[in-house]
C-alpha atoms as a PDB file:
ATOM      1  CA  UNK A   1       0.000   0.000   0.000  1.00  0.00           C
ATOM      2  CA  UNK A   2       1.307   2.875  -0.862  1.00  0.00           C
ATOM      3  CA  UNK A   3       2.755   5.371   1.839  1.00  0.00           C
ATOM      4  CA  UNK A   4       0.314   8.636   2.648  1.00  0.00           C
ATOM      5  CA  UNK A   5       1.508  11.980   0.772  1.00  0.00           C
ATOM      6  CA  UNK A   6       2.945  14.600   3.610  1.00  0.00           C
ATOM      7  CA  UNK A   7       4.763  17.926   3.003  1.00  0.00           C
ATOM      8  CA  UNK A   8       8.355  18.351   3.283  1.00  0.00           C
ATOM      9  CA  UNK A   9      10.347  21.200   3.489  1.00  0.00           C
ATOM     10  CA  UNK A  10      12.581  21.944   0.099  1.00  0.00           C
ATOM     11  CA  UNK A  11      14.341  25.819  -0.196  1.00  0.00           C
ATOM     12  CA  UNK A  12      11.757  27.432   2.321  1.00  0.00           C
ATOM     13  CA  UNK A  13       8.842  25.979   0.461  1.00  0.00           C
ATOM     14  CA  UNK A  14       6.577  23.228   1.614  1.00  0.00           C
ATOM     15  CA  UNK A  15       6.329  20.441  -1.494  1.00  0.00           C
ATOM     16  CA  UNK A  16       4.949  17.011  -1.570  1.00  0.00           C
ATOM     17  CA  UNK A  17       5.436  14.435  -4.235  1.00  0.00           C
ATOM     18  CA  UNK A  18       2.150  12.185  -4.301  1.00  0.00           C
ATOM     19  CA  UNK A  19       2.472   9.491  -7.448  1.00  0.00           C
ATOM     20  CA  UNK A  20       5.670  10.799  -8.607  1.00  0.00           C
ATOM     21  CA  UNK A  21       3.865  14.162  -9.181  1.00  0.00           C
ATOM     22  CA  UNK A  22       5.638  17.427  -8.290  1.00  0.00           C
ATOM     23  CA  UNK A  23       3.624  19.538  -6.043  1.00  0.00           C
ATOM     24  CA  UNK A  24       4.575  23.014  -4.564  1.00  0.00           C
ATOM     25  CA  UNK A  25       2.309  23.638  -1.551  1.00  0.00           C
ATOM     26  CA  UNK A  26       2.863  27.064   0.306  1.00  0.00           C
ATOM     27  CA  UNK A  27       6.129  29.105   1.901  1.00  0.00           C
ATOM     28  CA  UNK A  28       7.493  27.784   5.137  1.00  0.00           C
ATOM     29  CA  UNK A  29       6.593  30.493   6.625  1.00  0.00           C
ATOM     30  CA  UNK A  30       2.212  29.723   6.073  1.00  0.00           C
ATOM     31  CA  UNK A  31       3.029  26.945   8.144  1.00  0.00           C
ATOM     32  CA  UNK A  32       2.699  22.903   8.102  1.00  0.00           C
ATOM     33  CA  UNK A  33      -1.364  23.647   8.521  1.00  0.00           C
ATOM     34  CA  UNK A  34      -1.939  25.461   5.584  1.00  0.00           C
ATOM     35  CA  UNK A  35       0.548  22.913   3.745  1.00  0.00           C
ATOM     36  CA  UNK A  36      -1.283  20.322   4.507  1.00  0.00           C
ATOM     37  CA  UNK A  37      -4.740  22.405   3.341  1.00  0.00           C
ATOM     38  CA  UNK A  38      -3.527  22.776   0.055  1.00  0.00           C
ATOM     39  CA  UNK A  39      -1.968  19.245  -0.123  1.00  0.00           C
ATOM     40  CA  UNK A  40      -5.232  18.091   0.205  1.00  0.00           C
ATOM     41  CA  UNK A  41      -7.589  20.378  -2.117  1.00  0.00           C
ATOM     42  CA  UNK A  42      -4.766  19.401  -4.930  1.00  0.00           C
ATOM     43  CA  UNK A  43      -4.910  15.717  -4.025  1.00  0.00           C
ATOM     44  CA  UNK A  44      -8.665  16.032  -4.085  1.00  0.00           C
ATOM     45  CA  UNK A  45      -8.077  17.673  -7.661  1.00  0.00           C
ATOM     46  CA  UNK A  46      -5.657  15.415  -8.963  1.00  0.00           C
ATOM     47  CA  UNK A  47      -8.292  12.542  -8.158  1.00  0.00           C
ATOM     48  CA  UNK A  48     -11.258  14.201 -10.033  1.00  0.00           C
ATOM     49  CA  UNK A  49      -9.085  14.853 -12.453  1.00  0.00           C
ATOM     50  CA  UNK A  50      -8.225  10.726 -12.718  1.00  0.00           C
ATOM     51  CA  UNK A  51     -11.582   9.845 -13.007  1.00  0.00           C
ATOM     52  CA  UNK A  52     -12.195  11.948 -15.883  1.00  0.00           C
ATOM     53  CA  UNK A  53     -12.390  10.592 -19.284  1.00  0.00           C
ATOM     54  CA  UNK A  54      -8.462  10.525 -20.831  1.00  0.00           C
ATOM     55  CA  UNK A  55      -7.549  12.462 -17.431  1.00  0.00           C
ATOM     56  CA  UNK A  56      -3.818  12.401 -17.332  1.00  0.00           C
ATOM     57  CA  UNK A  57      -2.454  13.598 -13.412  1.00  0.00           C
ATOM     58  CA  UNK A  58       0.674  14.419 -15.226  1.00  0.00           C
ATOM     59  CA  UNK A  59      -0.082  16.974 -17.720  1.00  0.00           C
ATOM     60  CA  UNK A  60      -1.582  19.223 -15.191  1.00  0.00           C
ATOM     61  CA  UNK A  61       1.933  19.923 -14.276  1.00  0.00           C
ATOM     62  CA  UNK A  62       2.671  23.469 -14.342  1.00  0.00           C
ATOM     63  CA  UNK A  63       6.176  24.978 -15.696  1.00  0.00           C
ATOM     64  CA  UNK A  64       7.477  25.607 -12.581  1.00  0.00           C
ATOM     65  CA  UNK A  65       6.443  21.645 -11.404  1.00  0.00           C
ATOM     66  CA  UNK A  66       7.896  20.603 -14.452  1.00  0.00           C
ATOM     67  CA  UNK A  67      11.626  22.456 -14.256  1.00  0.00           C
ATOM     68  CA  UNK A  68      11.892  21.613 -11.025  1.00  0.00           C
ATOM     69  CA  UNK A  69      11.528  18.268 -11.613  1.00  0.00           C
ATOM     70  CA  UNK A  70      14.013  18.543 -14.551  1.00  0.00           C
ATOM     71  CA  UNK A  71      16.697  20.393 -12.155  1.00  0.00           C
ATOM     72  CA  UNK A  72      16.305  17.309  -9.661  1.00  0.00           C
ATOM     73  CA  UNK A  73      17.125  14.768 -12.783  1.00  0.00           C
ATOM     74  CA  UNK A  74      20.234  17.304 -13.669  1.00  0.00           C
ATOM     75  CA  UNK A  75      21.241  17.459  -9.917  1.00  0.00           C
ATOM     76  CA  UNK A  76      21.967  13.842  -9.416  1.00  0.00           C
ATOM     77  CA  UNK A  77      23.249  13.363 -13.268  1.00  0.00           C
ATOM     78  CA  UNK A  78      25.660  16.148 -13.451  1.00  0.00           C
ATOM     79  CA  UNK A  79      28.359  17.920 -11.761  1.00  0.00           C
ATOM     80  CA  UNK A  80      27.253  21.528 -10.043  1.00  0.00           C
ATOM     81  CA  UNK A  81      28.388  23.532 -12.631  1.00  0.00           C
ATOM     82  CA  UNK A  82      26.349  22.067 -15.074  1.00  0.00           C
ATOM     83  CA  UNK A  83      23.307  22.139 -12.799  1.00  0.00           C
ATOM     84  CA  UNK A  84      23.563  25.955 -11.777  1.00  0.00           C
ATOM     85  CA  UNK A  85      23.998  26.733 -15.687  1.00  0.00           C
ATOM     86  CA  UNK A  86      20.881  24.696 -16.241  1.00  0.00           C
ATOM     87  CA  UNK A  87      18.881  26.003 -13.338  1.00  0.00           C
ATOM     88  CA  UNK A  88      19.794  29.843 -14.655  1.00  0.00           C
ATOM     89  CA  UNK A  89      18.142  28.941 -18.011  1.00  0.00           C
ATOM     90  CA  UNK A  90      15.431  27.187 -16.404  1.00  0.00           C
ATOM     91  CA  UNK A  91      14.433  30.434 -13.496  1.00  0.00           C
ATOM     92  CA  UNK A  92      14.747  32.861 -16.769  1.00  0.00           C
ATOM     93  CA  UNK A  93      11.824  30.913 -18.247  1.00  0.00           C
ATOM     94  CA  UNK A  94       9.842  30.044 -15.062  1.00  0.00           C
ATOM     95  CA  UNK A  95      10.142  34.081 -14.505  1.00  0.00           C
ATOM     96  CA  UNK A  96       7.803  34.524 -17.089  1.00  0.00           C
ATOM     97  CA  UNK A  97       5.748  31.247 -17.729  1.00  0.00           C
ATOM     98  CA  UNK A  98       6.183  29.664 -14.613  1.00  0.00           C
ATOM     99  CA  UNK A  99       2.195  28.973 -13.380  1.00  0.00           C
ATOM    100  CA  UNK A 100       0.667  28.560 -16.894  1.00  0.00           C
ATOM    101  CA  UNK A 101       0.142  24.441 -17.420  1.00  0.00           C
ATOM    102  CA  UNK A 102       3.815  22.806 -19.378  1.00  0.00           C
ATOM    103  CA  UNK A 103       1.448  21.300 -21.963  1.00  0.00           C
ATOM    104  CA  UNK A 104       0.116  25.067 -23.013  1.00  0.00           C
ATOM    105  CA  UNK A 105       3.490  26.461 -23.952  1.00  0.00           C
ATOM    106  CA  UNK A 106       3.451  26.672 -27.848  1.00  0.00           C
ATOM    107  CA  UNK A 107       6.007  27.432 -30.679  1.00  0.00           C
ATOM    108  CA  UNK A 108       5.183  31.134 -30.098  1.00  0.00           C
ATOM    109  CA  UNK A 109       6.123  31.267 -25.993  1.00  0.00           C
ATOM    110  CA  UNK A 110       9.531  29.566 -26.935  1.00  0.00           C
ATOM    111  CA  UNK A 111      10.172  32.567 -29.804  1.00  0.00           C
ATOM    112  CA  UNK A 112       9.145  35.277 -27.600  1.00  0.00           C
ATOM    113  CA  UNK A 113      11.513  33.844 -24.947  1.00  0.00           C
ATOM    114  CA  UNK A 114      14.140  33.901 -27.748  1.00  0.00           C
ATOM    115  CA  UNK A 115      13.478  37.666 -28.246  1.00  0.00           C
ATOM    116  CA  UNK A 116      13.205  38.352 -24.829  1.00  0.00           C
ATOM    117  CA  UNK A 117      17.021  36.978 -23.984  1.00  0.00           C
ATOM    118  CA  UNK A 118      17.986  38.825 -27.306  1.00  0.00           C
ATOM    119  CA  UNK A 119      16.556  42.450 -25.903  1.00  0.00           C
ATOM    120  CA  UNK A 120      18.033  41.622 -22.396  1.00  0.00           C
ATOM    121  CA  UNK A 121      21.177  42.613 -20.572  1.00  0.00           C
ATOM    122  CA  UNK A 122      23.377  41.583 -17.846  1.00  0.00           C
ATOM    123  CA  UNK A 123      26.368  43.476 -15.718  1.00  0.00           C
ATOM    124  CA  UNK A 124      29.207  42.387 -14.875  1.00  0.00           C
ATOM    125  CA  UNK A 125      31.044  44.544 -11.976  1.00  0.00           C
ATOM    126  CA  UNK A 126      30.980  48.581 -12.786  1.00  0.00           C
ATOM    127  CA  UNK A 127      31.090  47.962 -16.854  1.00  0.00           C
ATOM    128  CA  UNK A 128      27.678  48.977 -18.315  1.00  0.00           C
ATOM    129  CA  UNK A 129      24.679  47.202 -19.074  1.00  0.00           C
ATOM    130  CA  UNK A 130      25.589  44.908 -21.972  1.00  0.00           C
ATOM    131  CA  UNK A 131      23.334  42.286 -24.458  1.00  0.00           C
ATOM    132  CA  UNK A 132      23.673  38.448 -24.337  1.00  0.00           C
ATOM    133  CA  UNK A 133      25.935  37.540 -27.309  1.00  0.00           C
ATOM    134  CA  UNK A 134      23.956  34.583 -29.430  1.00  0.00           C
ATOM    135  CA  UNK A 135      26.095  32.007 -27.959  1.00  0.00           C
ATOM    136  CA  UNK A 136      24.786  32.676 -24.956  1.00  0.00           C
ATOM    137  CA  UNK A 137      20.835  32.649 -25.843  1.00  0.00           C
ATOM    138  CA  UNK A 138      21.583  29.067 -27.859  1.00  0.00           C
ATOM    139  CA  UNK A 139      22.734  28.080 -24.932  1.00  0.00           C
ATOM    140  CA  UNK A 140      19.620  29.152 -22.827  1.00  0.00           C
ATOM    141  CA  UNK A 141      17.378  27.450 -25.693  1.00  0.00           C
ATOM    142  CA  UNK A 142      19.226  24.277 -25.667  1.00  0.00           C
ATOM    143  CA  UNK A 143      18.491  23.867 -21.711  1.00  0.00           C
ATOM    144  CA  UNK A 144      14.545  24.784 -22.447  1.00  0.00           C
ATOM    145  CA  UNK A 145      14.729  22.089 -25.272  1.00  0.00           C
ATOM    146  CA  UNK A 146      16.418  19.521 -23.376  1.00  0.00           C
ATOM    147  CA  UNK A 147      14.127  19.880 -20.091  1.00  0.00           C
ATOM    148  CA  UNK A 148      10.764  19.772 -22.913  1.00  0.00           C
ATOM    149  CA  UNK A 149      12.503  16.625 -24.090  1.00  0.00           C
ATOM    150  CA  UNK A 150      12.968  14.927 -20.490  1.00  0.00           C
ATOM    151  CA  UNK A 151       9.524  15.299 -19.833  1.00  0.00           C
ATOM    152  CA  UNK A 152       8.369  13.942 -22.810  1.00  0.00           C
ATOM    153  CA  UNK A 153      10.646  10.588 -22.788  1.00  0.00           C
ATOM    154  CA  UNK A 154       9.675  10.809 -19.112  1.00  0.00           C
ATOM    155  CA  UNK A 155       5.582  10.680 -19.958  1.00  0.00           C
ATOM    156  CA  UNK A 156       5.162  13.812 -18.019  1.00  0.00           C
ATOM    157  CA  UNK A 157       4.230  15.559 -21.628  1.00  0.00           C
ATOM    158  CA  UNK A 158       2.934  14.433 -24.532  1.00  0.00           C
ATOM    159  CA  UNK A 159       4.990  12.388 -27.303  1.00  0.00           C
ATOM    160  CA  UNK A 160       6.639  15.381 -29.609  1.00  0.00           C
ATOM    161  CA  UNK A 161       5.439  18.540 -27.071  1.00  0.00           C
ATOM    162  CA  UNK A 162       8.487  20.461 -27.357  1.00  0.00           C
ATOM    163  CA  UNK A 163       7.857  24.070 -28.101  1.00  0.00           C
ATOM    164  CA  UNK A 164      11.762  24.634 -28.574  1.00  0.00           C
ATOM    165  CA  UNK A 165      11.922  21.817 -31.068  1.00  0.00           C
ATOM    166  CA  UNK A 166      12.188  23.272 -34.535  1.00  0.00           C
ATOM    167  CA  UNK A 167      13.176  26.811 -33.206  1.00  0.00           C
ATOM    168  CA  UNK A 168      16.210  28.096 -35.630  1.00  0.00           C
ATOM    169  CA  UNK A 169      19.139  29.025 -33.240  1.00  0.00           C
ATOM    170  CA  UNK A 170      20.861  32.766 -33.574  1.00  0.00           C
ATOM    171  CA  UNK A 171      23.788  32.831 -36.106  1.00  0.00           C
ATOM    172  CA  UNK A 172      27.665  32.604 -34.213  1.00  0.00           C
ATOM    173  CA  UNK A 173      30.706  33.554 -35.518  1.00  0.00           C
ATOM    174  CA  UNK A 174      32.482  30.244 -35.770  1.00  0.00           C
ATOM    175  CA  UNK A 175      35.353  29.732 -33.210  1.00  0.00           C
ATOM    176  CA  UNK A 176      38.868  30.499 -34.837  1.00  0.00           C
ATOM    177  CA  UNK A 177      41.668  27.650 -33.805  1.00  0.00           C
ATOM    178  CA  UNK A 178      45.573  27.766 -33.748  1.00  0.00           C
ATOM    179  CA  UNK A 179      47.113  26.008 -35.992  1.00  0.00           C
ATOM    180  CA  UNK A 180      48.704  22.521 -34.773  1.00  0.00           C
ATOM    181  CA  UNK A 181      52.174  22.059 -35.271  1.00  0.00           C
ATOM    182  CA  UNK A 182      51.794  19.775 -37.801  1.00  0.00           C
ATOM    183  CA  UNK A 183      50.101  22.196 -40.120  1.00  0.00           C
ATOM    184  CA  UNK A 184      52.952  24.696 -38.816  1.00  0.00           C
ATOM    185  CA  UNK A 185      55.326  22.397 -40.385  1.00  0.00           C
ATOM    186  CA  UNK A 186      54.037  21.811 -43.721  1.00  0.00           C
ATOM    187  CA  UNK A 187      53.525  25.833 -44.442  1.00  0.00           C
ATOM    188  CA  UNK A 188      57.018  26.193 -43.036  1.00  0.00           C
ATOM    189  CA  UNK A 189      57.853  23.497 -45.646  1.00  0.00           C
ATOM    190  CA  UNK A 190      55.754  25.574 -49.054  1.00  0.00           C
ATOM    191  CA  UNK A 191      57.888  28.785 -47.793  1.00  0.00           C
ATOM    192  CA  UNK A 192      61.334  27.117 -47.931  1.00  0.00           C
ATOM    193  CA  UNK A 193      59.982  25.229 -50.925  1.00  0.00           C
ATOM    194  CA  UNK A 194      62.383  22.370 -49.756  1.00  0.00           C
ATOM    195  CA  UNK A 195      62.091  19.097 -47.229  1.00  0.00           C
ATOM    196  CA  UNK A 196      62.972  20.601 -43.813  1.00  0.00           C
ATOM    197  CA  UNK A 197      65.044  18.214 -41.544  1.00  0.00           C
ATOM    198  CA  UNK A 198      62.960  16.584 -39.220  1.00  0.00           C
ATOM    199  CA  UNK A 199      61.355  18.939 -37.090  1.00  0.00           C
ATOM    200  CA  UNK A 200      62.208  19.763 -33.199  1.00  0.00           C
ATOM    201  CA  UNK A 201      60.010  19.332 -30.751  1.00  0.00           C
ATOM    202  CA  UNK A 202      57.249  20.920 -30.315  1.00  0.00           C
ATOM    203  CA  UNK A 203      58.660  23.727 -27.532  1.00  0.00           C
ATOM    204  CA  UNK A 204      57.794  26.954 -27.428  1.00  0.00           C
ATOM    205  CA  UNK A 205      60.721  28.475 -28.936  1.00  0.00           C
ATOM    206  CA  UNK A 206      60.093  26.245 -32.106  1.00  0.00           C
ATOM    207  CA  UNK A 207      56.695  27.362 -32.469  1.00  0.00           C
ATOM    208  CA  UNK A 208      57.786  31.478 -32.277  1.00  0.00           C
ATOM    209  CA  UNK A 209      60.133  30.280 -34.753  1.00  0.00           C
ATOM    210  CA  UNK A 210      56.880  28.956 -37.388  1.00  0.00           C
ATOM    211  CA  UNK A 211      54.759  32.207 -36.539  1.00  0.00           C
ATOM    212  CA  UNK A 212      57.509  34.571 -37.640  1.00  0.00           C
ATOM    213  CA  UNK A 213      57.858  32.187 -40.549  1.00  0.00           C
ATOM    214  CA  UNK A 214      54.399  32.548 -41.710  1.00  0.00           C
ATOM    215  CA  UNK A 215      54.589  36.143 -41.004  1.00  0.00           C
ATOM    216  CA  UNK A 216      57.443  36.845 -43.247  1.00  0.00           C
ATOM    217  CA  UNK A 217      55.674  35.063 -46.165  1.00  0.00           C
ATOM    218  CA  UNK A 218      52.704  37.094 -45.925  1.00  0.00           C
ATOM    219  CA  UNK A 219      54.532  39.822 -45.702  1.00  0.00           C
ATOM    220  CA  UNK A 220      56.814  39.467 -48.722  1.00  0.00           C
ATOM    221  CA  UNK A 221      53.628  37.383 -51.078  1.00  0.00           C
ATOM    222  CA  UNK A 222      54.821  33.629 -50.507  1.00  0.00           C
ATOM    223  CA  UNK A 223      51.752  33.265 -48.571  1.00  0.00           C
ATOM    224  CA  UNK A 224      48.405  34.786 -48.792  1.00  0.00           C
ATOM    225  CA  UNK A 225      46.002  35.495 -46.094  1.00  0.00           C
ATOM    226  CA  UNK A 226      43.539  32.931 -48.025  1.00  0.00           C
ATOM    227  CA  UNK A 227      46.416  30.150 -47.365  1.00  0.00           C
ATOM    228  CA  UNK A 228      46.270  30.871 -43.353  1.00  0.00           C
ATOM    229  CA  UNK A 229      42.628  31.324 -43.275  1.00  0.00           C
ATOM    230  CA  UNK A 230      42.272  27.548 -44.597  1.00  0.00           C
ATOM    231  CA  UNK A 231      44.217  26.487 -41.430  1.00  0.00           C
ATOM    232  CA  UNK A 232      41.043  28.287 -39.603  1.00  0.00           C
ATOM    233  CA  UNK A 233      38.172  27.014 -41.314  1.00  0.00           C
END
């Protein structure tokens, strides 16, 4: 027989997890009596809701309900890093669509939340105000679509409910690279047009050696800016 639902305390908030389902009650501070009131009007709920036709105790899960139980999943997965960066993400979207039922966020929400991040700003310190570079809202969209997708494979949403689904990330500059010291060595090797002896090691005095190289053949022609872009592409 299964064990009687009871509220617990969880960062100053009563909760209670009847079924497997998610349930934020009241603030600590309202008191284990009025936790246990609402406990049991949403209990009562989730019951009438059961005996409905198709009623599914699951999808009444709101977005806050939901993410919450998606942080829990992340907490015990990953290392605390990860979980902070995925419970910023995750309080930026509950900020705004935090009590309206997970299964009601559409296509539309999840661009609007795009725009939103693109129109926002952050400080750092003393600098000024500045916009979140589109790195950082991908980033932000990738946690939204991976929570959507836990709660789908989960059964706590529909089969293919993920609002952040087919939503186009934001263009990035693509991340330039140094060149490795193999492809060092073979432009050293077009410059000299020659075999080079077998190459040093790879110390830092070497490699000084191949950037003034390539340096020199730009400047004089023997090597085009085209030739040391390839090495970045």
């Amino acid at each position: 027989m299964p064990r009687e639902a009871k509220p617990y305390i969880e960062r100053e908030w009563y909760i209670s997890r009847p079924h497997g389902q998610y349930l934020k009650l009241c603030p600590v501070a309202d008191g284990m009596t009025e936790a246990r009131k609402v406990l049991r009007a949403k209990l009562a709920e989730h019951e009438a809701d059961r005996e409905r036709p198709g009623g599914q105790g699951p999808s009444k899960l709101t977005v806050e309900e939901l993410l919450a139980l998606f942080l829990e999943t992340i907490e015990a997965e990953k290392d605390p890093d990860t979980f902070d960066y995925y419970r910023r993400w995750c309080a930026e979207f509950v900020a705004d669509y935090g009590r309206r039922p997970a299964r009601s966020i559409t296509k539309a929400d999840a661009n609007d939340f795009r725009l939103a991040l693109m129109k926002k700003t952050y400080v750092v310190g003393k600098q000024p105000p500045r916009p979140y570079k589109p790195k950082t809202v991908n980033h932000a969209l990738i946690t939204l679509k991976r929570a959507f997708n836990w709660a789908a494979e989960t059964d706590r949403l529909p089969p293919g409910k993920n609002p952040f689904e087919l939503l186009k990330p934001l263009h990035c500059e693509g991340r330039k690279r140094v060149a490795t010291e193999e492809e060092y060595w073979a432009l050293l090797a077009s410059l000299h047009g020659r075999r080079l002896p077998a190459r040093p090691g790879c110390d830092a005095t070497y490699i000084g050696q191949a950037a003034g190289y390539l340096l020199a053949g730009m400047a004089d022609g023997r090597l085009g800016r085209a030739d040391v872009g390839a090495l970045e592409a």
